[in-house]
C-alpha atoms as a PDB file:
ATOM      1  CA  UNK A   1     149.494  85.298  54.282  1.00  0.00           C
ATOM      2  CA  UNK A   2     148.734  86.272  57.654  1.00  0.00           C
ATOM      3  CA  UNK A   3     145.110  85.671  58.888  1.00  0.00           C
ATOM      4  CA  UNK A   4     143.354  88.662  60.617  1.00  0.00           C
ATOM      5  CA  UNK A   5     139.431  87.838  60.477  1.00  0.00           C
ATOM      6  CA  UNK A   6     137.963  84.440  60.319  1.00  0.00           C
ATOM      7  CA  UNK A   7     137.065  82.338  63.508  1.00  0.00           C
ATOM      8  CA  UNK A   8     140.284  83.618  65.613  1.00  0.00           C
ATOM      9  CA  UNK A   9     139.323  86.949  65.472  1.00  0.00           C
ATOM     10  CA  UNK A  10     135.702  86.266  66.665  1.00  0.00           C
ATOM     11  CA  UNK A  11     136.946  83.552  69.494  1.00  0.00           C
ATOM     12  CA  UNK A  12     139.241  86.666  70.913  1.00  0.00           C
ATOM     13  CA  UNK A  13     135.527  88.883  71.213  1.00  0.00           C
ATOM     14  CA  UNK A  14     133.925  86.262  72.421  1.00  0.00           C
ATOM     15  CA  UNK A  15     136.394  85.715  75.098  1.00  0.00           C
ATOM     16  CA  UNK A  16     136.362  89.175  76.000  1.00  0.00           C
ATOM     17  CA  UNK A  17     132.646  90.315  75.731  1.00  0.00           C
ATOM     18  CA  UNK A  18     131.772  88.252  79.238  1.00  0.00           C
ATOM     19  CA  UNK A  19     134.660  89.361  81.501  1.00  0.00           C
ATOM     20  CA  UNK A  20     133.428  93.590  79.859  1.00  0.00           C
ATOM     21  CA  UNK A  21     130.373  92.439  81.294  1.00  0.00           C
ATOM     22  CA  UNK A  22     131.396  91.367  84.688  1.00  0.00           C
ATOM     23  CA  UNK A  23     133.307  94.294  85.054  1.00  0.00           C
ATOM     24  CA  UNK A  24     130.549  96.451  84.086  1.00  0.00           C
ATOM     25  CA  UNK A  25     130.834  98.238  80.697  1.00  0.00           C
ATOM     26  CA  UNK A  26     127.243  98.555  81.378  1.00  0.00           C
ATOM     27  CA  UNK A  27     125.440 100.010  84.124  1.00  0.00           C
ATOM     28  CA  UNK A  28     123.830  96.930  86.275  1.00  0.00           C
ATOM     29  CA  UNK A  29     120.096  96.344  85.153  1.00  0.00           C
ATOM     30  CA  UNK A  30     119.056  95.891  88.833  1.00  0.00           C
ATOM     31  CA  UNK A  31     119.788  99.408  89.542  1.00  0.00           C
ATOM     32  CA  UNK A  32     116.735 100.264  87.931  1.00  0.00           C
ATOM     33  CA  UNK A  33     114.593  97.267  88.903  1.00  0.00           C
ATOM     34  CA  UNK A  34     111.506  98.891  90.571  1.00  0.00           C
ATOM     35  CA  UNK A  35     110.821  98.614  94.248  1.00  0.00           C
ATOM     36  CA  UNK A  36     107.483  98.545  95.949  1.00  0.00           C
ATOM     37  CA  UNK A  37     107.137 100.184  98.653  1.00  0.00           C
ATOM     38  CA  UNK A  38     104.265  99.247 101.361  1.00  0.00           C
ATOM     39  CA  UNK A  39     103.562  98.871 105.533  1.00  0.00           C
ATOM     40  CA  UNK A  40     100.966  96.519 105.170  1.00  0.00           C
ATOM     41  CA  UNK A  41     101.826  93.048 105.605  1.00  0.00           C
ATOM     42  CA  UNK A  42      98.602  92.053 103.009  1.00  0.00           C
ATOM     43  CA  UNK A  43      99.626  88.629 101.458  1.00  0.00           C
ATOM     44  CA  UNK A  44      96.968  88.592  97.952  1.00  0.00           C
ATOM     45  CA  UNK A  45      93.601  90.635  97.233  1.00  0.00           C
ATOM     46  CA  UNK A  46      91.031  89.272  99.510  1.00  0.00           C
ATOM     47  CA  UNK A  47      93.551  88.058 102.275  1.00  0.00           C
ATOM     48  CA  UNK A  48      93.214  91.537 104.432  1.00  0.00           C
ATOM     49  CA  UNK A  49      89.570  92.919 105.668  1.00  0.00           C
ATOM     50  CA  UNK A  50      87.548  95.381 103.678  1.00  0.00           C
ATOM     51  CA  UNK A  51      86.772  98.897 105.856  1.00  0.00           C
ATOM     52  CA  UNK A  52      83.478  99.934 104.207  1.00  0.00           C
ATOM     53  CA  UNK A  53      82.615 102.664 106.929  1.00  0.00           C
ATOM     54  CA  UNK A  54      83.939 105.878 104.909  1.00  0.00           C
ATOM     55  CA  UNK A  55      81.944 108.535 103.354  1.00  0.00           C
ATOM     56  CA  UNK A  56      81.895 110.387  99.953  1.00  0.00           C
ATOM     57  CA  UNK A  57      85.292 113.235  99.991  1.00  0.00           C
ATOM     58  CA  UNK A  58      87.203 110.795 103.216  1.00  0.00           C
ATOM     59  CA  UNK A  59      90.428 110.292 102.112  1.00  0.00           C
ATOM     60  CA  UNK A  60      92.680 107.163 103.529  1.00  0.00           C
ATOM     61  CA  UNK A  61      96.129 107.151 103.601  1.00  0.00           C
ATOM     62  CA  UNK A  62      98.853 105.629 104.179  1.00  0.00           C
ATOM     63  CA  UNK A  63     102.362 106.716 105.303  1.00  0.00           C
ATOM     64  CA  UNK A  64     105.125 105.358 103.401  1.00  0.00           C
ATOM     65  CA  UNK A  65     109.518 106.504 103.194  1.00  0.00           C
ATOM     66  CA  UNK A  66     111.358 105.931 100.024  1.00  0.00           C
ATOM     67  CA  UNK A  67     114.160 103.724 100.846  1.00  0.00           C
ATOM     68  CA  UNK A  68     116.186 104.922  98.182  1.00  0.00           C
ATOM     69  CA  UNK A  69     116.414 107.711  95.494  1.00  0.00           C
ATOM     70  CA  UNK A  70     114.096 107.660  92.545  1.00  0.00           C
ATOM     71  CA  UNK A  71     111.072 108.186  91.251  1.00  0.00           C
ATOM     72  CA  UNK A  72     107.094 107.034  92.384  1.00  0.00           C
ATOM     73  CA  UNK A  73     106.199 105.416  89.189  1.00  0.00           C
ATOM     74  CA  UNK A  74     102.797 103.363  90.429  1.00  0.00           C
ATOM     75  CA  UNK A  75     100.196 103.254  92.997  1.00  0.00           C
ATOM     76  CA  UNK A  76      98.720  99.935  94.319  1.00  0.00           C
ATOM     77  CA  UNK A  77      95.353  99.508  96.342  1.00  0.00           C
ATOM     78  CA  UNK A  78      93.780  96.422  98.046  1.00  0.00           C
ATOM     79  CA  UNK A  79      89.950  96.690  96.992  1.00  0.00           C
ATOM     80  CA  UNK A  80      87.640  94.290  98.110  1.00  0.00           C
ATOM     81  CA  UNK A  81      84.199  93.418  99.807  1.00  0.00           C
ATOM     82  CA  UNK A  82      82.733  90.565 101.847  1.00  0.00           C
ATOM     83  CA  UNK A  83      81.790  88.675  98.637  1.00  0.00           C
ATOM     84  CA  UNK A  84      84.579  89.647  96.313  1.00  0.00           C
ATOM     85  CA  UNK A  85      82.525  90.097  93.462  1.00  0.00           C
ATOM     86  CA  UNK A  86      80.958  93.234  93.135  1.00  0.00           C
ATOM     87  CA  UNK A  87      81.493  95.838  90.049  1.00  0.00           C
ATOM     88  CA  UNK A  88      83.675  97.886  89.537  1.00  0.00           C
ATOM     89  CA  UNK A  89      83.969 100.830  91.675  1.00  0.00           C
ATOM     90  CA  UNK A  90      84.762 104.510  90.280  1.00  0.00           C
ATOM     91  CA  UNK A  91      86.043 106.391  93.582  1.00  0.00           C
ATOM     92  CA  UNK A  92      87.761 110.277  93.355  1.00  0.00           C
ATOM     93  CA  UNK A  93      91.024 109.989  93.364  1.00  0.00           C
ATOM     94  CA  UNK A  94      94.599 108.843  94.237  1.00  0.00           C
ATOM     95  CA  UNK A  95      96.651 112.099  95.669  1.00  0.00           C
ATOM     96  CA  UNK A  96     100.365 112.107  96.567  1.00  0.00           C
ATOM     97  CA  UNK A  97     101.523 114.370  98.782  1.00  0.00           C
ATOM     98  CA  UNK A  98     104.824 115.558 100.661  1.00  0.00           C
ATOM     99  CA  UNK A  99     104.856 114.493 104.554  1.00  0.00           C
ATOM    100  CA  UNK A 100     103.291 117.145 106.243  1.00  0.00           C
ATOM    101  CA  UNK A 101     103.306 116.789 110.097  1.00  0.00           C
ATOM    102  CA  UNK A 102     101.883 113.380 110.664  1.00  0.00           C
ATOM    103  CA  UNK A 103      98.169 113.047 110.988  1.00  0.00           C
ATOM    104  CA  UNK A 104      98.345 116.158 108.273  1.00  0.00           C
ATOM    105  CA  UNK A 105      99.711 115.612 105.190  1.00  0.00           C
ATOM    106  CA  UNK A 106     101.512 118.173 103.371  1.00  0.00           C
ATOM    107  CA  UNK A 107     101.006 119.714  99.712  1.00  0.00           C
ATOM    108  CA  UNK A 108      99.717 117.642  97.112  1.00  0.00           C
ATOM    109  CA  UNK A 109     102.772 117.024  94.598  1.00  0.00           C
ATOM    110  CA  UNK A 110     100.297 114.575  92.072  1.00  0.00           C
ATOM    111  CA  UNK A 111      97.075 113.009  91.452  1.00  0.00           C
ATOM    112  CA  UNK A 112      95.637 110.041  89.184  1.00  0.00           C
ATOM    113  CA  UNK A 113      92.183 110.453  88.292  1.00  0.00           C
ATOM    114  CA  UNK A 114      90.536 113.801  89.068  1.00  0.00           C
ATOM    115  CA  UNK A 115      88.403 114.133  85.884  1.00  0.00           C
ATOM    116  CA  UNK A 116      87.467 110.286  85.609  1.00  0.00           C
ATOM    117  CA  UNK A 117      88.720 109.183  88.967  1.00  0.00           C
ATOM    118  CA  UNK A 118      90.088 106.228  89.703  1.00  0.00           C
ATOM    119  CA  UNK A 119      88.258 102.670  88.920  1.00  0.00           C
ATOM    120  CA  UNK A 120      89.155  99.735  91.068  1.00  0.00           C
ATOM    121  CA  UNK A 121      87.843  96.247  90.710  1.00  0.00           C
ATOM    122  CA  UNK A 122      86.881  94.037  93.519  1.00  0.00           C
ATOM    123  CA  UNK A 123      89.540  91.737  95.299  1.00  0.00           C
ATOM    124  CA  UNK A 124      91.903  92.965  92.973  1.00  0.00           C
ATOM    125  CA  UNK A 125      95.067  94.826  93.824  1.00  0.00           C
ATOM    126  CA  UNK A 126      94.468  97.335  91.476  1.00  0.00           C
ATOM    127  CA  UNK A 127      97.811  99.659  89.873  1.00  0.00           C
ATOM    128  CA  UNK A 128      97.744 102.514  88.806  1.00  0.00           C
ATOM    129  CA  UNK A 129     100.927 104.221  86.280  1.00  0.00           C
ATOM    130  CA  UNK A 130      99.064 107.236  84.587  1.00  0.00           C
ATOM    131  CA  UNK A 131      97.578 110.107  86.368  1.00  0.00           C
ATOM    132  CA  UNK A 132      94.670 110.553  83.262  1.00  0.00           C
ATOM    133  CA  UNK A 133      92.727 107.490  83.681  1.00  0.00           C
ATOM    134  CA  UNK A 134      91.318 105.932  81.765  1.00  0.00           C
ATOM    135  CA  UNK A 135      93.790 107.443  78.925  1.00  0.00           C
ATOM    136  CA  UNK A 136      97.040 106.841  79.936  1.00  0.00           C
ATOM    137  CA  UNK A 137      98.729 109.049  78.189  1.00  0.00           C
ATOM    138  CA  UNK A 138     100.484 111.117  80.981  1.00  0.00           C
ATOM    139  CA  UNK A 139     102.959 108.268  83.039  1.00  0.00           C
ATOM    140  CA  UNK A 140     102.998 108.598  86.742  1.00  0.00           C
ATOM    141  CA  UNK A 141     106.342 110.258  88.040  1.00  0.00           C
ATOM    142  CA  UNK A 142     107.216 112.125  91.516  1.00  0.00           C
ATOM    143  CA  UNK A 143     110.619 112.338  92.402  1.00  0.00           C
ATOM    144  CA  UNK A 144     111.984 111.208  96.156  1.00  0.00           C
ATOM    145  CA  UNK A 145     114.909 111.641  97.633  1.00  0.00           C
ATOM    146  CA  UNK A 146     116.590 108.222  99.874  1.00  0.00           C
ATOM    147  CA  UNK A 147     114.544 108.431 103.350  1.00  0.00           C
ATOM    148  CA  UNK A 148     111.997 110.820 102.256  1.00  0.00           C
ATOM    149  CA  UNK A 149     108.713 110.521 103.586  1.00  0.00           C
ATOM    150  CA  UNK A 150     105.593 110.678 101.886  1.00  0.00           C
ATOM    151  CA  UNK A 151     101.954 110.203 101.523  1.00  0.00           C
ATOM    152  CA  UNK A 152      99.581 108.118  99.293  1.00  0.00           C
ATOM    153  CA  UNK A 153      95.798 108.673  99.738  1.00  0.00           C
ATOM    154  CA  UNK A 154      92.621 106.870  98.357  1.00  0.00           C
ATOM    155  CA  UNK A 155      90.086 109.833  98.004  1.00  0.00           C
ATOM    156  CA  UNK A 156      86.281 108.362  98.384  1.00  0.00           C
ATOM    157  CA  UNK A 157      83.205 108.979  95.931  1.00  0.00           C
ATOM    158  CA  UNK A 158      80.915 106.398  97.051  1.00  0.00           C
ATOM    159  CA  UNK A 159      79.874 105.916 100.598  1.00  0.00           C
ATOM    160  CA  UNK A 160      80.389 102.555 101.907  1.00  0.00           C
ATOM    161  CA  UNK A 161      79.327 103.655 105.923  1.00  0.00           C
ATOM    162  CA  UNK A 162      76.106 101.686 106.384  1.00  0.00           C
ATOM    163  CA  UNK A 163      76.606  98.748 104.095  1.00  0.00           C
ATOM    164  CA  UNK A 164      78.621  95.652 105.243  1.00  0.00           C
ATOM    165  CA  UNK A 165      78.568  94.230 102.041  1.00  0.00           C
ATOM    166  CA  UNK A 166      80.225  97.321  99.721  1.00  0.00           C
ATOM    167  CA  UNK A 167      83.050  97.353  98.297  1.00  0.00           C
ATOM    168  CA  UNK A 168      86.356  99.545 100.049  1.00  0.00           C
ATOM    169  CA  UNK A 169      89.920  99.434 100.775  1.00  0.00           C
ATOM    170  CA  UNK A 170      91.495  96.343 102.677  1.00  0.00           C
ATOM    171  CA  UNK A 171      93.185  96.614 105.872  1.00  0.00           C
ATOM    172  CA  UNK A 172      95.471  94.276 107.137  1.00  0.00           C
ATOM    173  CA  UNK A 173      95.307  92.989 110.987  1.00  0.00           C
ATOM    174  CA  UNK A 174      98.160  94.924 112.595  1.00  0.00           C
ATOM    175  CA  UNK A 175      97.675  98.576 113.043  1.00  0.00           C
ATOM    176  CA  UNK A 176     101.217 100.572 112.991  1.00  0.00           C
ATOM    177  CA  UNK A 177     101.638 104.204 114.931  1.00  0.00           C
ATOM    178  CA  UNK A 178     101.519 107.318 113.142  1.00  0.00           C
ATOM    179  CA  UNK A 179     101.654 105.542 109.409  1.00  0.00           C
ATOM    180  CA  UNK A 180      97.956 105.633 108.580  1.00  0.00           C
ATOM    181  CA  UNK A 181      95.961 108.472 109.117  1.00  0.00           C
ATOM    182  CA  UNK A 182      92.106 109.900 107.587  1.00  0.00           C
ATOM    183  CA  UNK A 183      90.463 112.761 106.031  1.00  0.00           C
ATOM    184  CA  UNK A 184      87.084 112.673 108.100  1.00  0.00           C
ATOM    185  CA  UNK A 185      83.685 114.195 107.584  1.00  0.00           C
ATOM    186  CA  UNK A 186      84.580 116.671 104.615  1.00  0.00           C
ATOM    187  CA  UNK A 187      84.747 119.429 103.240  1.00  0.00           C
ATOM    188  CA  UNK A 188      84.950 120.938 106.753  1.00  0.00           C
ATOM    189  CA  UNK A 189      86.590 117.663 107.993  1.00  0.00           C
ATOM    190  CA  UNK A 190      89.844 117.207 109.830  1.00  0.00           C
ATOM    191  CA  UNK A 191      92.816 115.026 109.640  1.00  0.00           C
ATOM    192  CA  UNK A 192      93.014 112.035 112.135  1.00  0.00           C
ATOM    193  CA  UNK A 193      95.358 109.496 113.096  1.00  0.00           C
ATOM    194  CA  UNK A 194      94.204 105.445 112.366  1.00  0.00           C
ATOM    195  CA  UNK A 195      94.676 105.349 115.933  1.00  0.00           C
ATOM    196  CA  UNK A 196      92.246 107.943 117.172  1.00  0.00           C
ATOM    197  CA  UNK A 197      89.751 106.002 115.060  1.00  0.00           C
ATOM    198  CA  UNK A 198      90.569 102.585 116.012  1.00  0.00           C
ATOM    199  CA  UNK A 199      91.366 101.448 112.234  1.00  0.00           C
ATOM    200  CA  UNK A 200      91.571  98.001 112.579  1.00  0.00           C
ATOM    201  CA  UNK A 201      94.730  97.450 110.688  1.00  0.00           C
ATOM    202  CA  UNK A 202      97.823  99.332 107.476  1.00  0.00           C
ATOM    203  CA  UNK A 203      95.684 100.698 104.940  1.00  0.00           C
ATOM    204  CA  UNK A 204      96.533  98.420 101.459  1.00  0.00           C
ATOM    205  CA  UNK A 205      98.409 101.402 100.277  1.00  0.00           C
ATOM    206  CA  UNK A 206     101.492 100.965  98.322  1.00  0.00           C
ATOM    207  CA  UNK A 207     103.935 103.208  96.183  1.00  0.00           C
ATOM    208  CA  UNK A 208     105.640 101.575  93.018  1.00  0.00           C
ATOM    209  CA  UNK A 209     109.382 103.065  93.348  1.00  0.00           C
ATOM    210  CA  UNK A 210     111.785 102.911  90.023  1.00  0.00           C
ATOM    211  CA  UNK A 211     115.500 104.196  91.878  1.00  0.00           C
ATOM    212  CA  UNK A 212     117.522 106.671  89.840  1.00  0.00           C
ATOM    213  CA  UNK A 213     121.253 105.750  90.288  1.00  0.00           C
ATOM    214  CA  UNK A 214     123.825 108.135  90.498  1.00  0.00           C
ATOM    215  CA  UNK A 215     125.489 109.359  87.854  1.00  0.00           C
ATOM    216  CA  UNK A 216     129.228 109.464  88.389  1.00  0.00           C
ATOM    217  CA  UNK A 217     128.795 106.379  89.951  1.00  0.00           C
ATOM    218  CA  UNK A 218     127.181 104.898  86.705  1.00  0.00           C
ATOM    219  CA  UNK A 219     129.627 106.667  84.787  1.00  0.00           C
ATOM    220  CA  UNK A 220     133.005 105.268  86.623  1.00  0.00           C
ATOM    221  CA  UNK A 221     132.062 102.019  86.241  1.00  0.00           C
ATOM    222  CA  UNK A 222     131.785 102.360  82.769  1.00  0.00           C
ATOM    223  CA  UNK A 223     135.053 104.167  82.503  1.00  0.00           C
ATOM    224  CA  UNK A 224     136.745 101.444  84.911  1.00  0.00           C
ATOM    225  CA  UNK A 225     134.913  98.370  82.973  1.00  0.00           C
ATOM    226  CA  UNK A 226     136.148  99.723  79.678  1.00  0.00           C
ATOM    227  CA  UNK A 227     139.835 100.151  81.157  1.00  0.00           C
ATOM    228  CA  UNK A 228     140.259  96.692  82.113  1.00  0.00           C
ATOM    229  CA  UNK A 229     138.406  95.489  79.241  1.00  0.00           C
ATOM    230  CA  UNK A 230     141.137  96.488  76.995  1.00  0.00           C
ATOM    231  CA  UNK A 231     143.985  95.401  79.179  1.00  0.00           C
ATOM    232  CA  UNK A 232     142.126  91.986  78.806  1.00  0.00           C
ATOM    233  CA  UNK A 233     142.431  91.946  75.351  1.00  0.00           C
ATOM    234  CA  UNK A 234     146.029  92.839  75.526  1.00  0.00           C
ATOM    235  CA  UNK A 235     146.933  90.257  77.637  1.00  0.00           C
ATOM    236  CA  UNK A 236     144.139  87.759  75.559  1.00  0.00           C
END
């Protein structure tokens, strides 16, 4: 009797199942591997400078481009003070917004916080995926478009102007043109560049970016893997 199960049959999948892989039956796992996105060159929490000289309603932010298609999925701030080891600090808000004409942003597409605001801990760098803190139950998500720019801001509840020793956003020690600019002396304030105010350094302002591959292209590749996956097996 002729044998059509048993170890032969299972040698000829196992031959086959790497070289499907290879040739991608399945869409690559790396084109969804997240991507942060940042200007600051801020090695670990406490390795940039704190900036506590902002006032309750000042809003920092930084200006940051999407360097491919996808979705903002996280937020990241630098918090820290001169001793590292205050408490917790409860501040506004984190807004997103569209570009704008740079010091300006443009229209607000998202916050996280707003009700609760946003809590940060000291020399931490502190993520944020939700936009209810402390709840969690609504997942960050702004689509962006490959080159798109856009703008992630740090709104202020507690005034750190006055008090070396309070706890604020790090800088870093390299100030870049026309990618950091400040909501100043609210609510009749007006947008400024980091250079008009001699900010020190990048705000530690980063965007968590999950890309969104194309479609046909994920979908050819599994046609095309599949193809030569079963000329394999003909030939195997």
């Amino acid at each position: 009797m002729k044998r059509t199960g048993g170890s032969c049959h299972w040698s000829r999948y196992i031959r086959t199942l790497p070289v499907c892989l290879l040739l991608g039956v399945w869409p690559d796992a790396g084109l969804a591997s997240e991507i942060v996105v940042q200007i600051d060159s801020i090695a670990s929490p406490g390795a940039g400078t704190p900036l506590p000289n902002l006032l309750p309603n000042e809003i920092a932010t930084t200006w940051l481009t999407a360097p491919v298609a996808g979705d903002i999925v996280g937020v990241q701030v630098f918090w820290d003070s001169a001793i590292g080891a205050n408490p917790d600090s409860t501040e506004t808000a984190i807004h997103i917004y569209s570009a704008g004409t740079f010091p300006t942003p443009g229209s607000a597409l998202t916050s996280i916080g707003g009700t609760n605001g946003v809590t940060l801990k000291d020399r931490t760098l502190n993520e944020f995926r939700f936009t209810d803190p402390p709840t969690n139950s609504s997942p960050l998500s702004v689509p962006v478009s490959a080159g798109q720019t856009f703008v992630v801001g740090l709104e202020f509840l507690n005034q750190s102007s006055g008090n070396s020793f309070a706890s604020s956003i790090e800088v870093d020690g390299a100030l870049q043109t026309g990618k950091n600019s400040i909501y100043l002396n609210p609510p009749n304030g007006t947008w400024t560049s980091g250079t008009s105010v001699s900010l020190p350094g990048d705000f530690g302002i980063r965007a968590i970016l999950k890309p969104v591959p194309e479609p046909a292209t994920i979908a050819l590749s599994i046609l095309g893997g599949l193809f030569l996956c079963r000329i394999v097996r003909r030939r195997g």
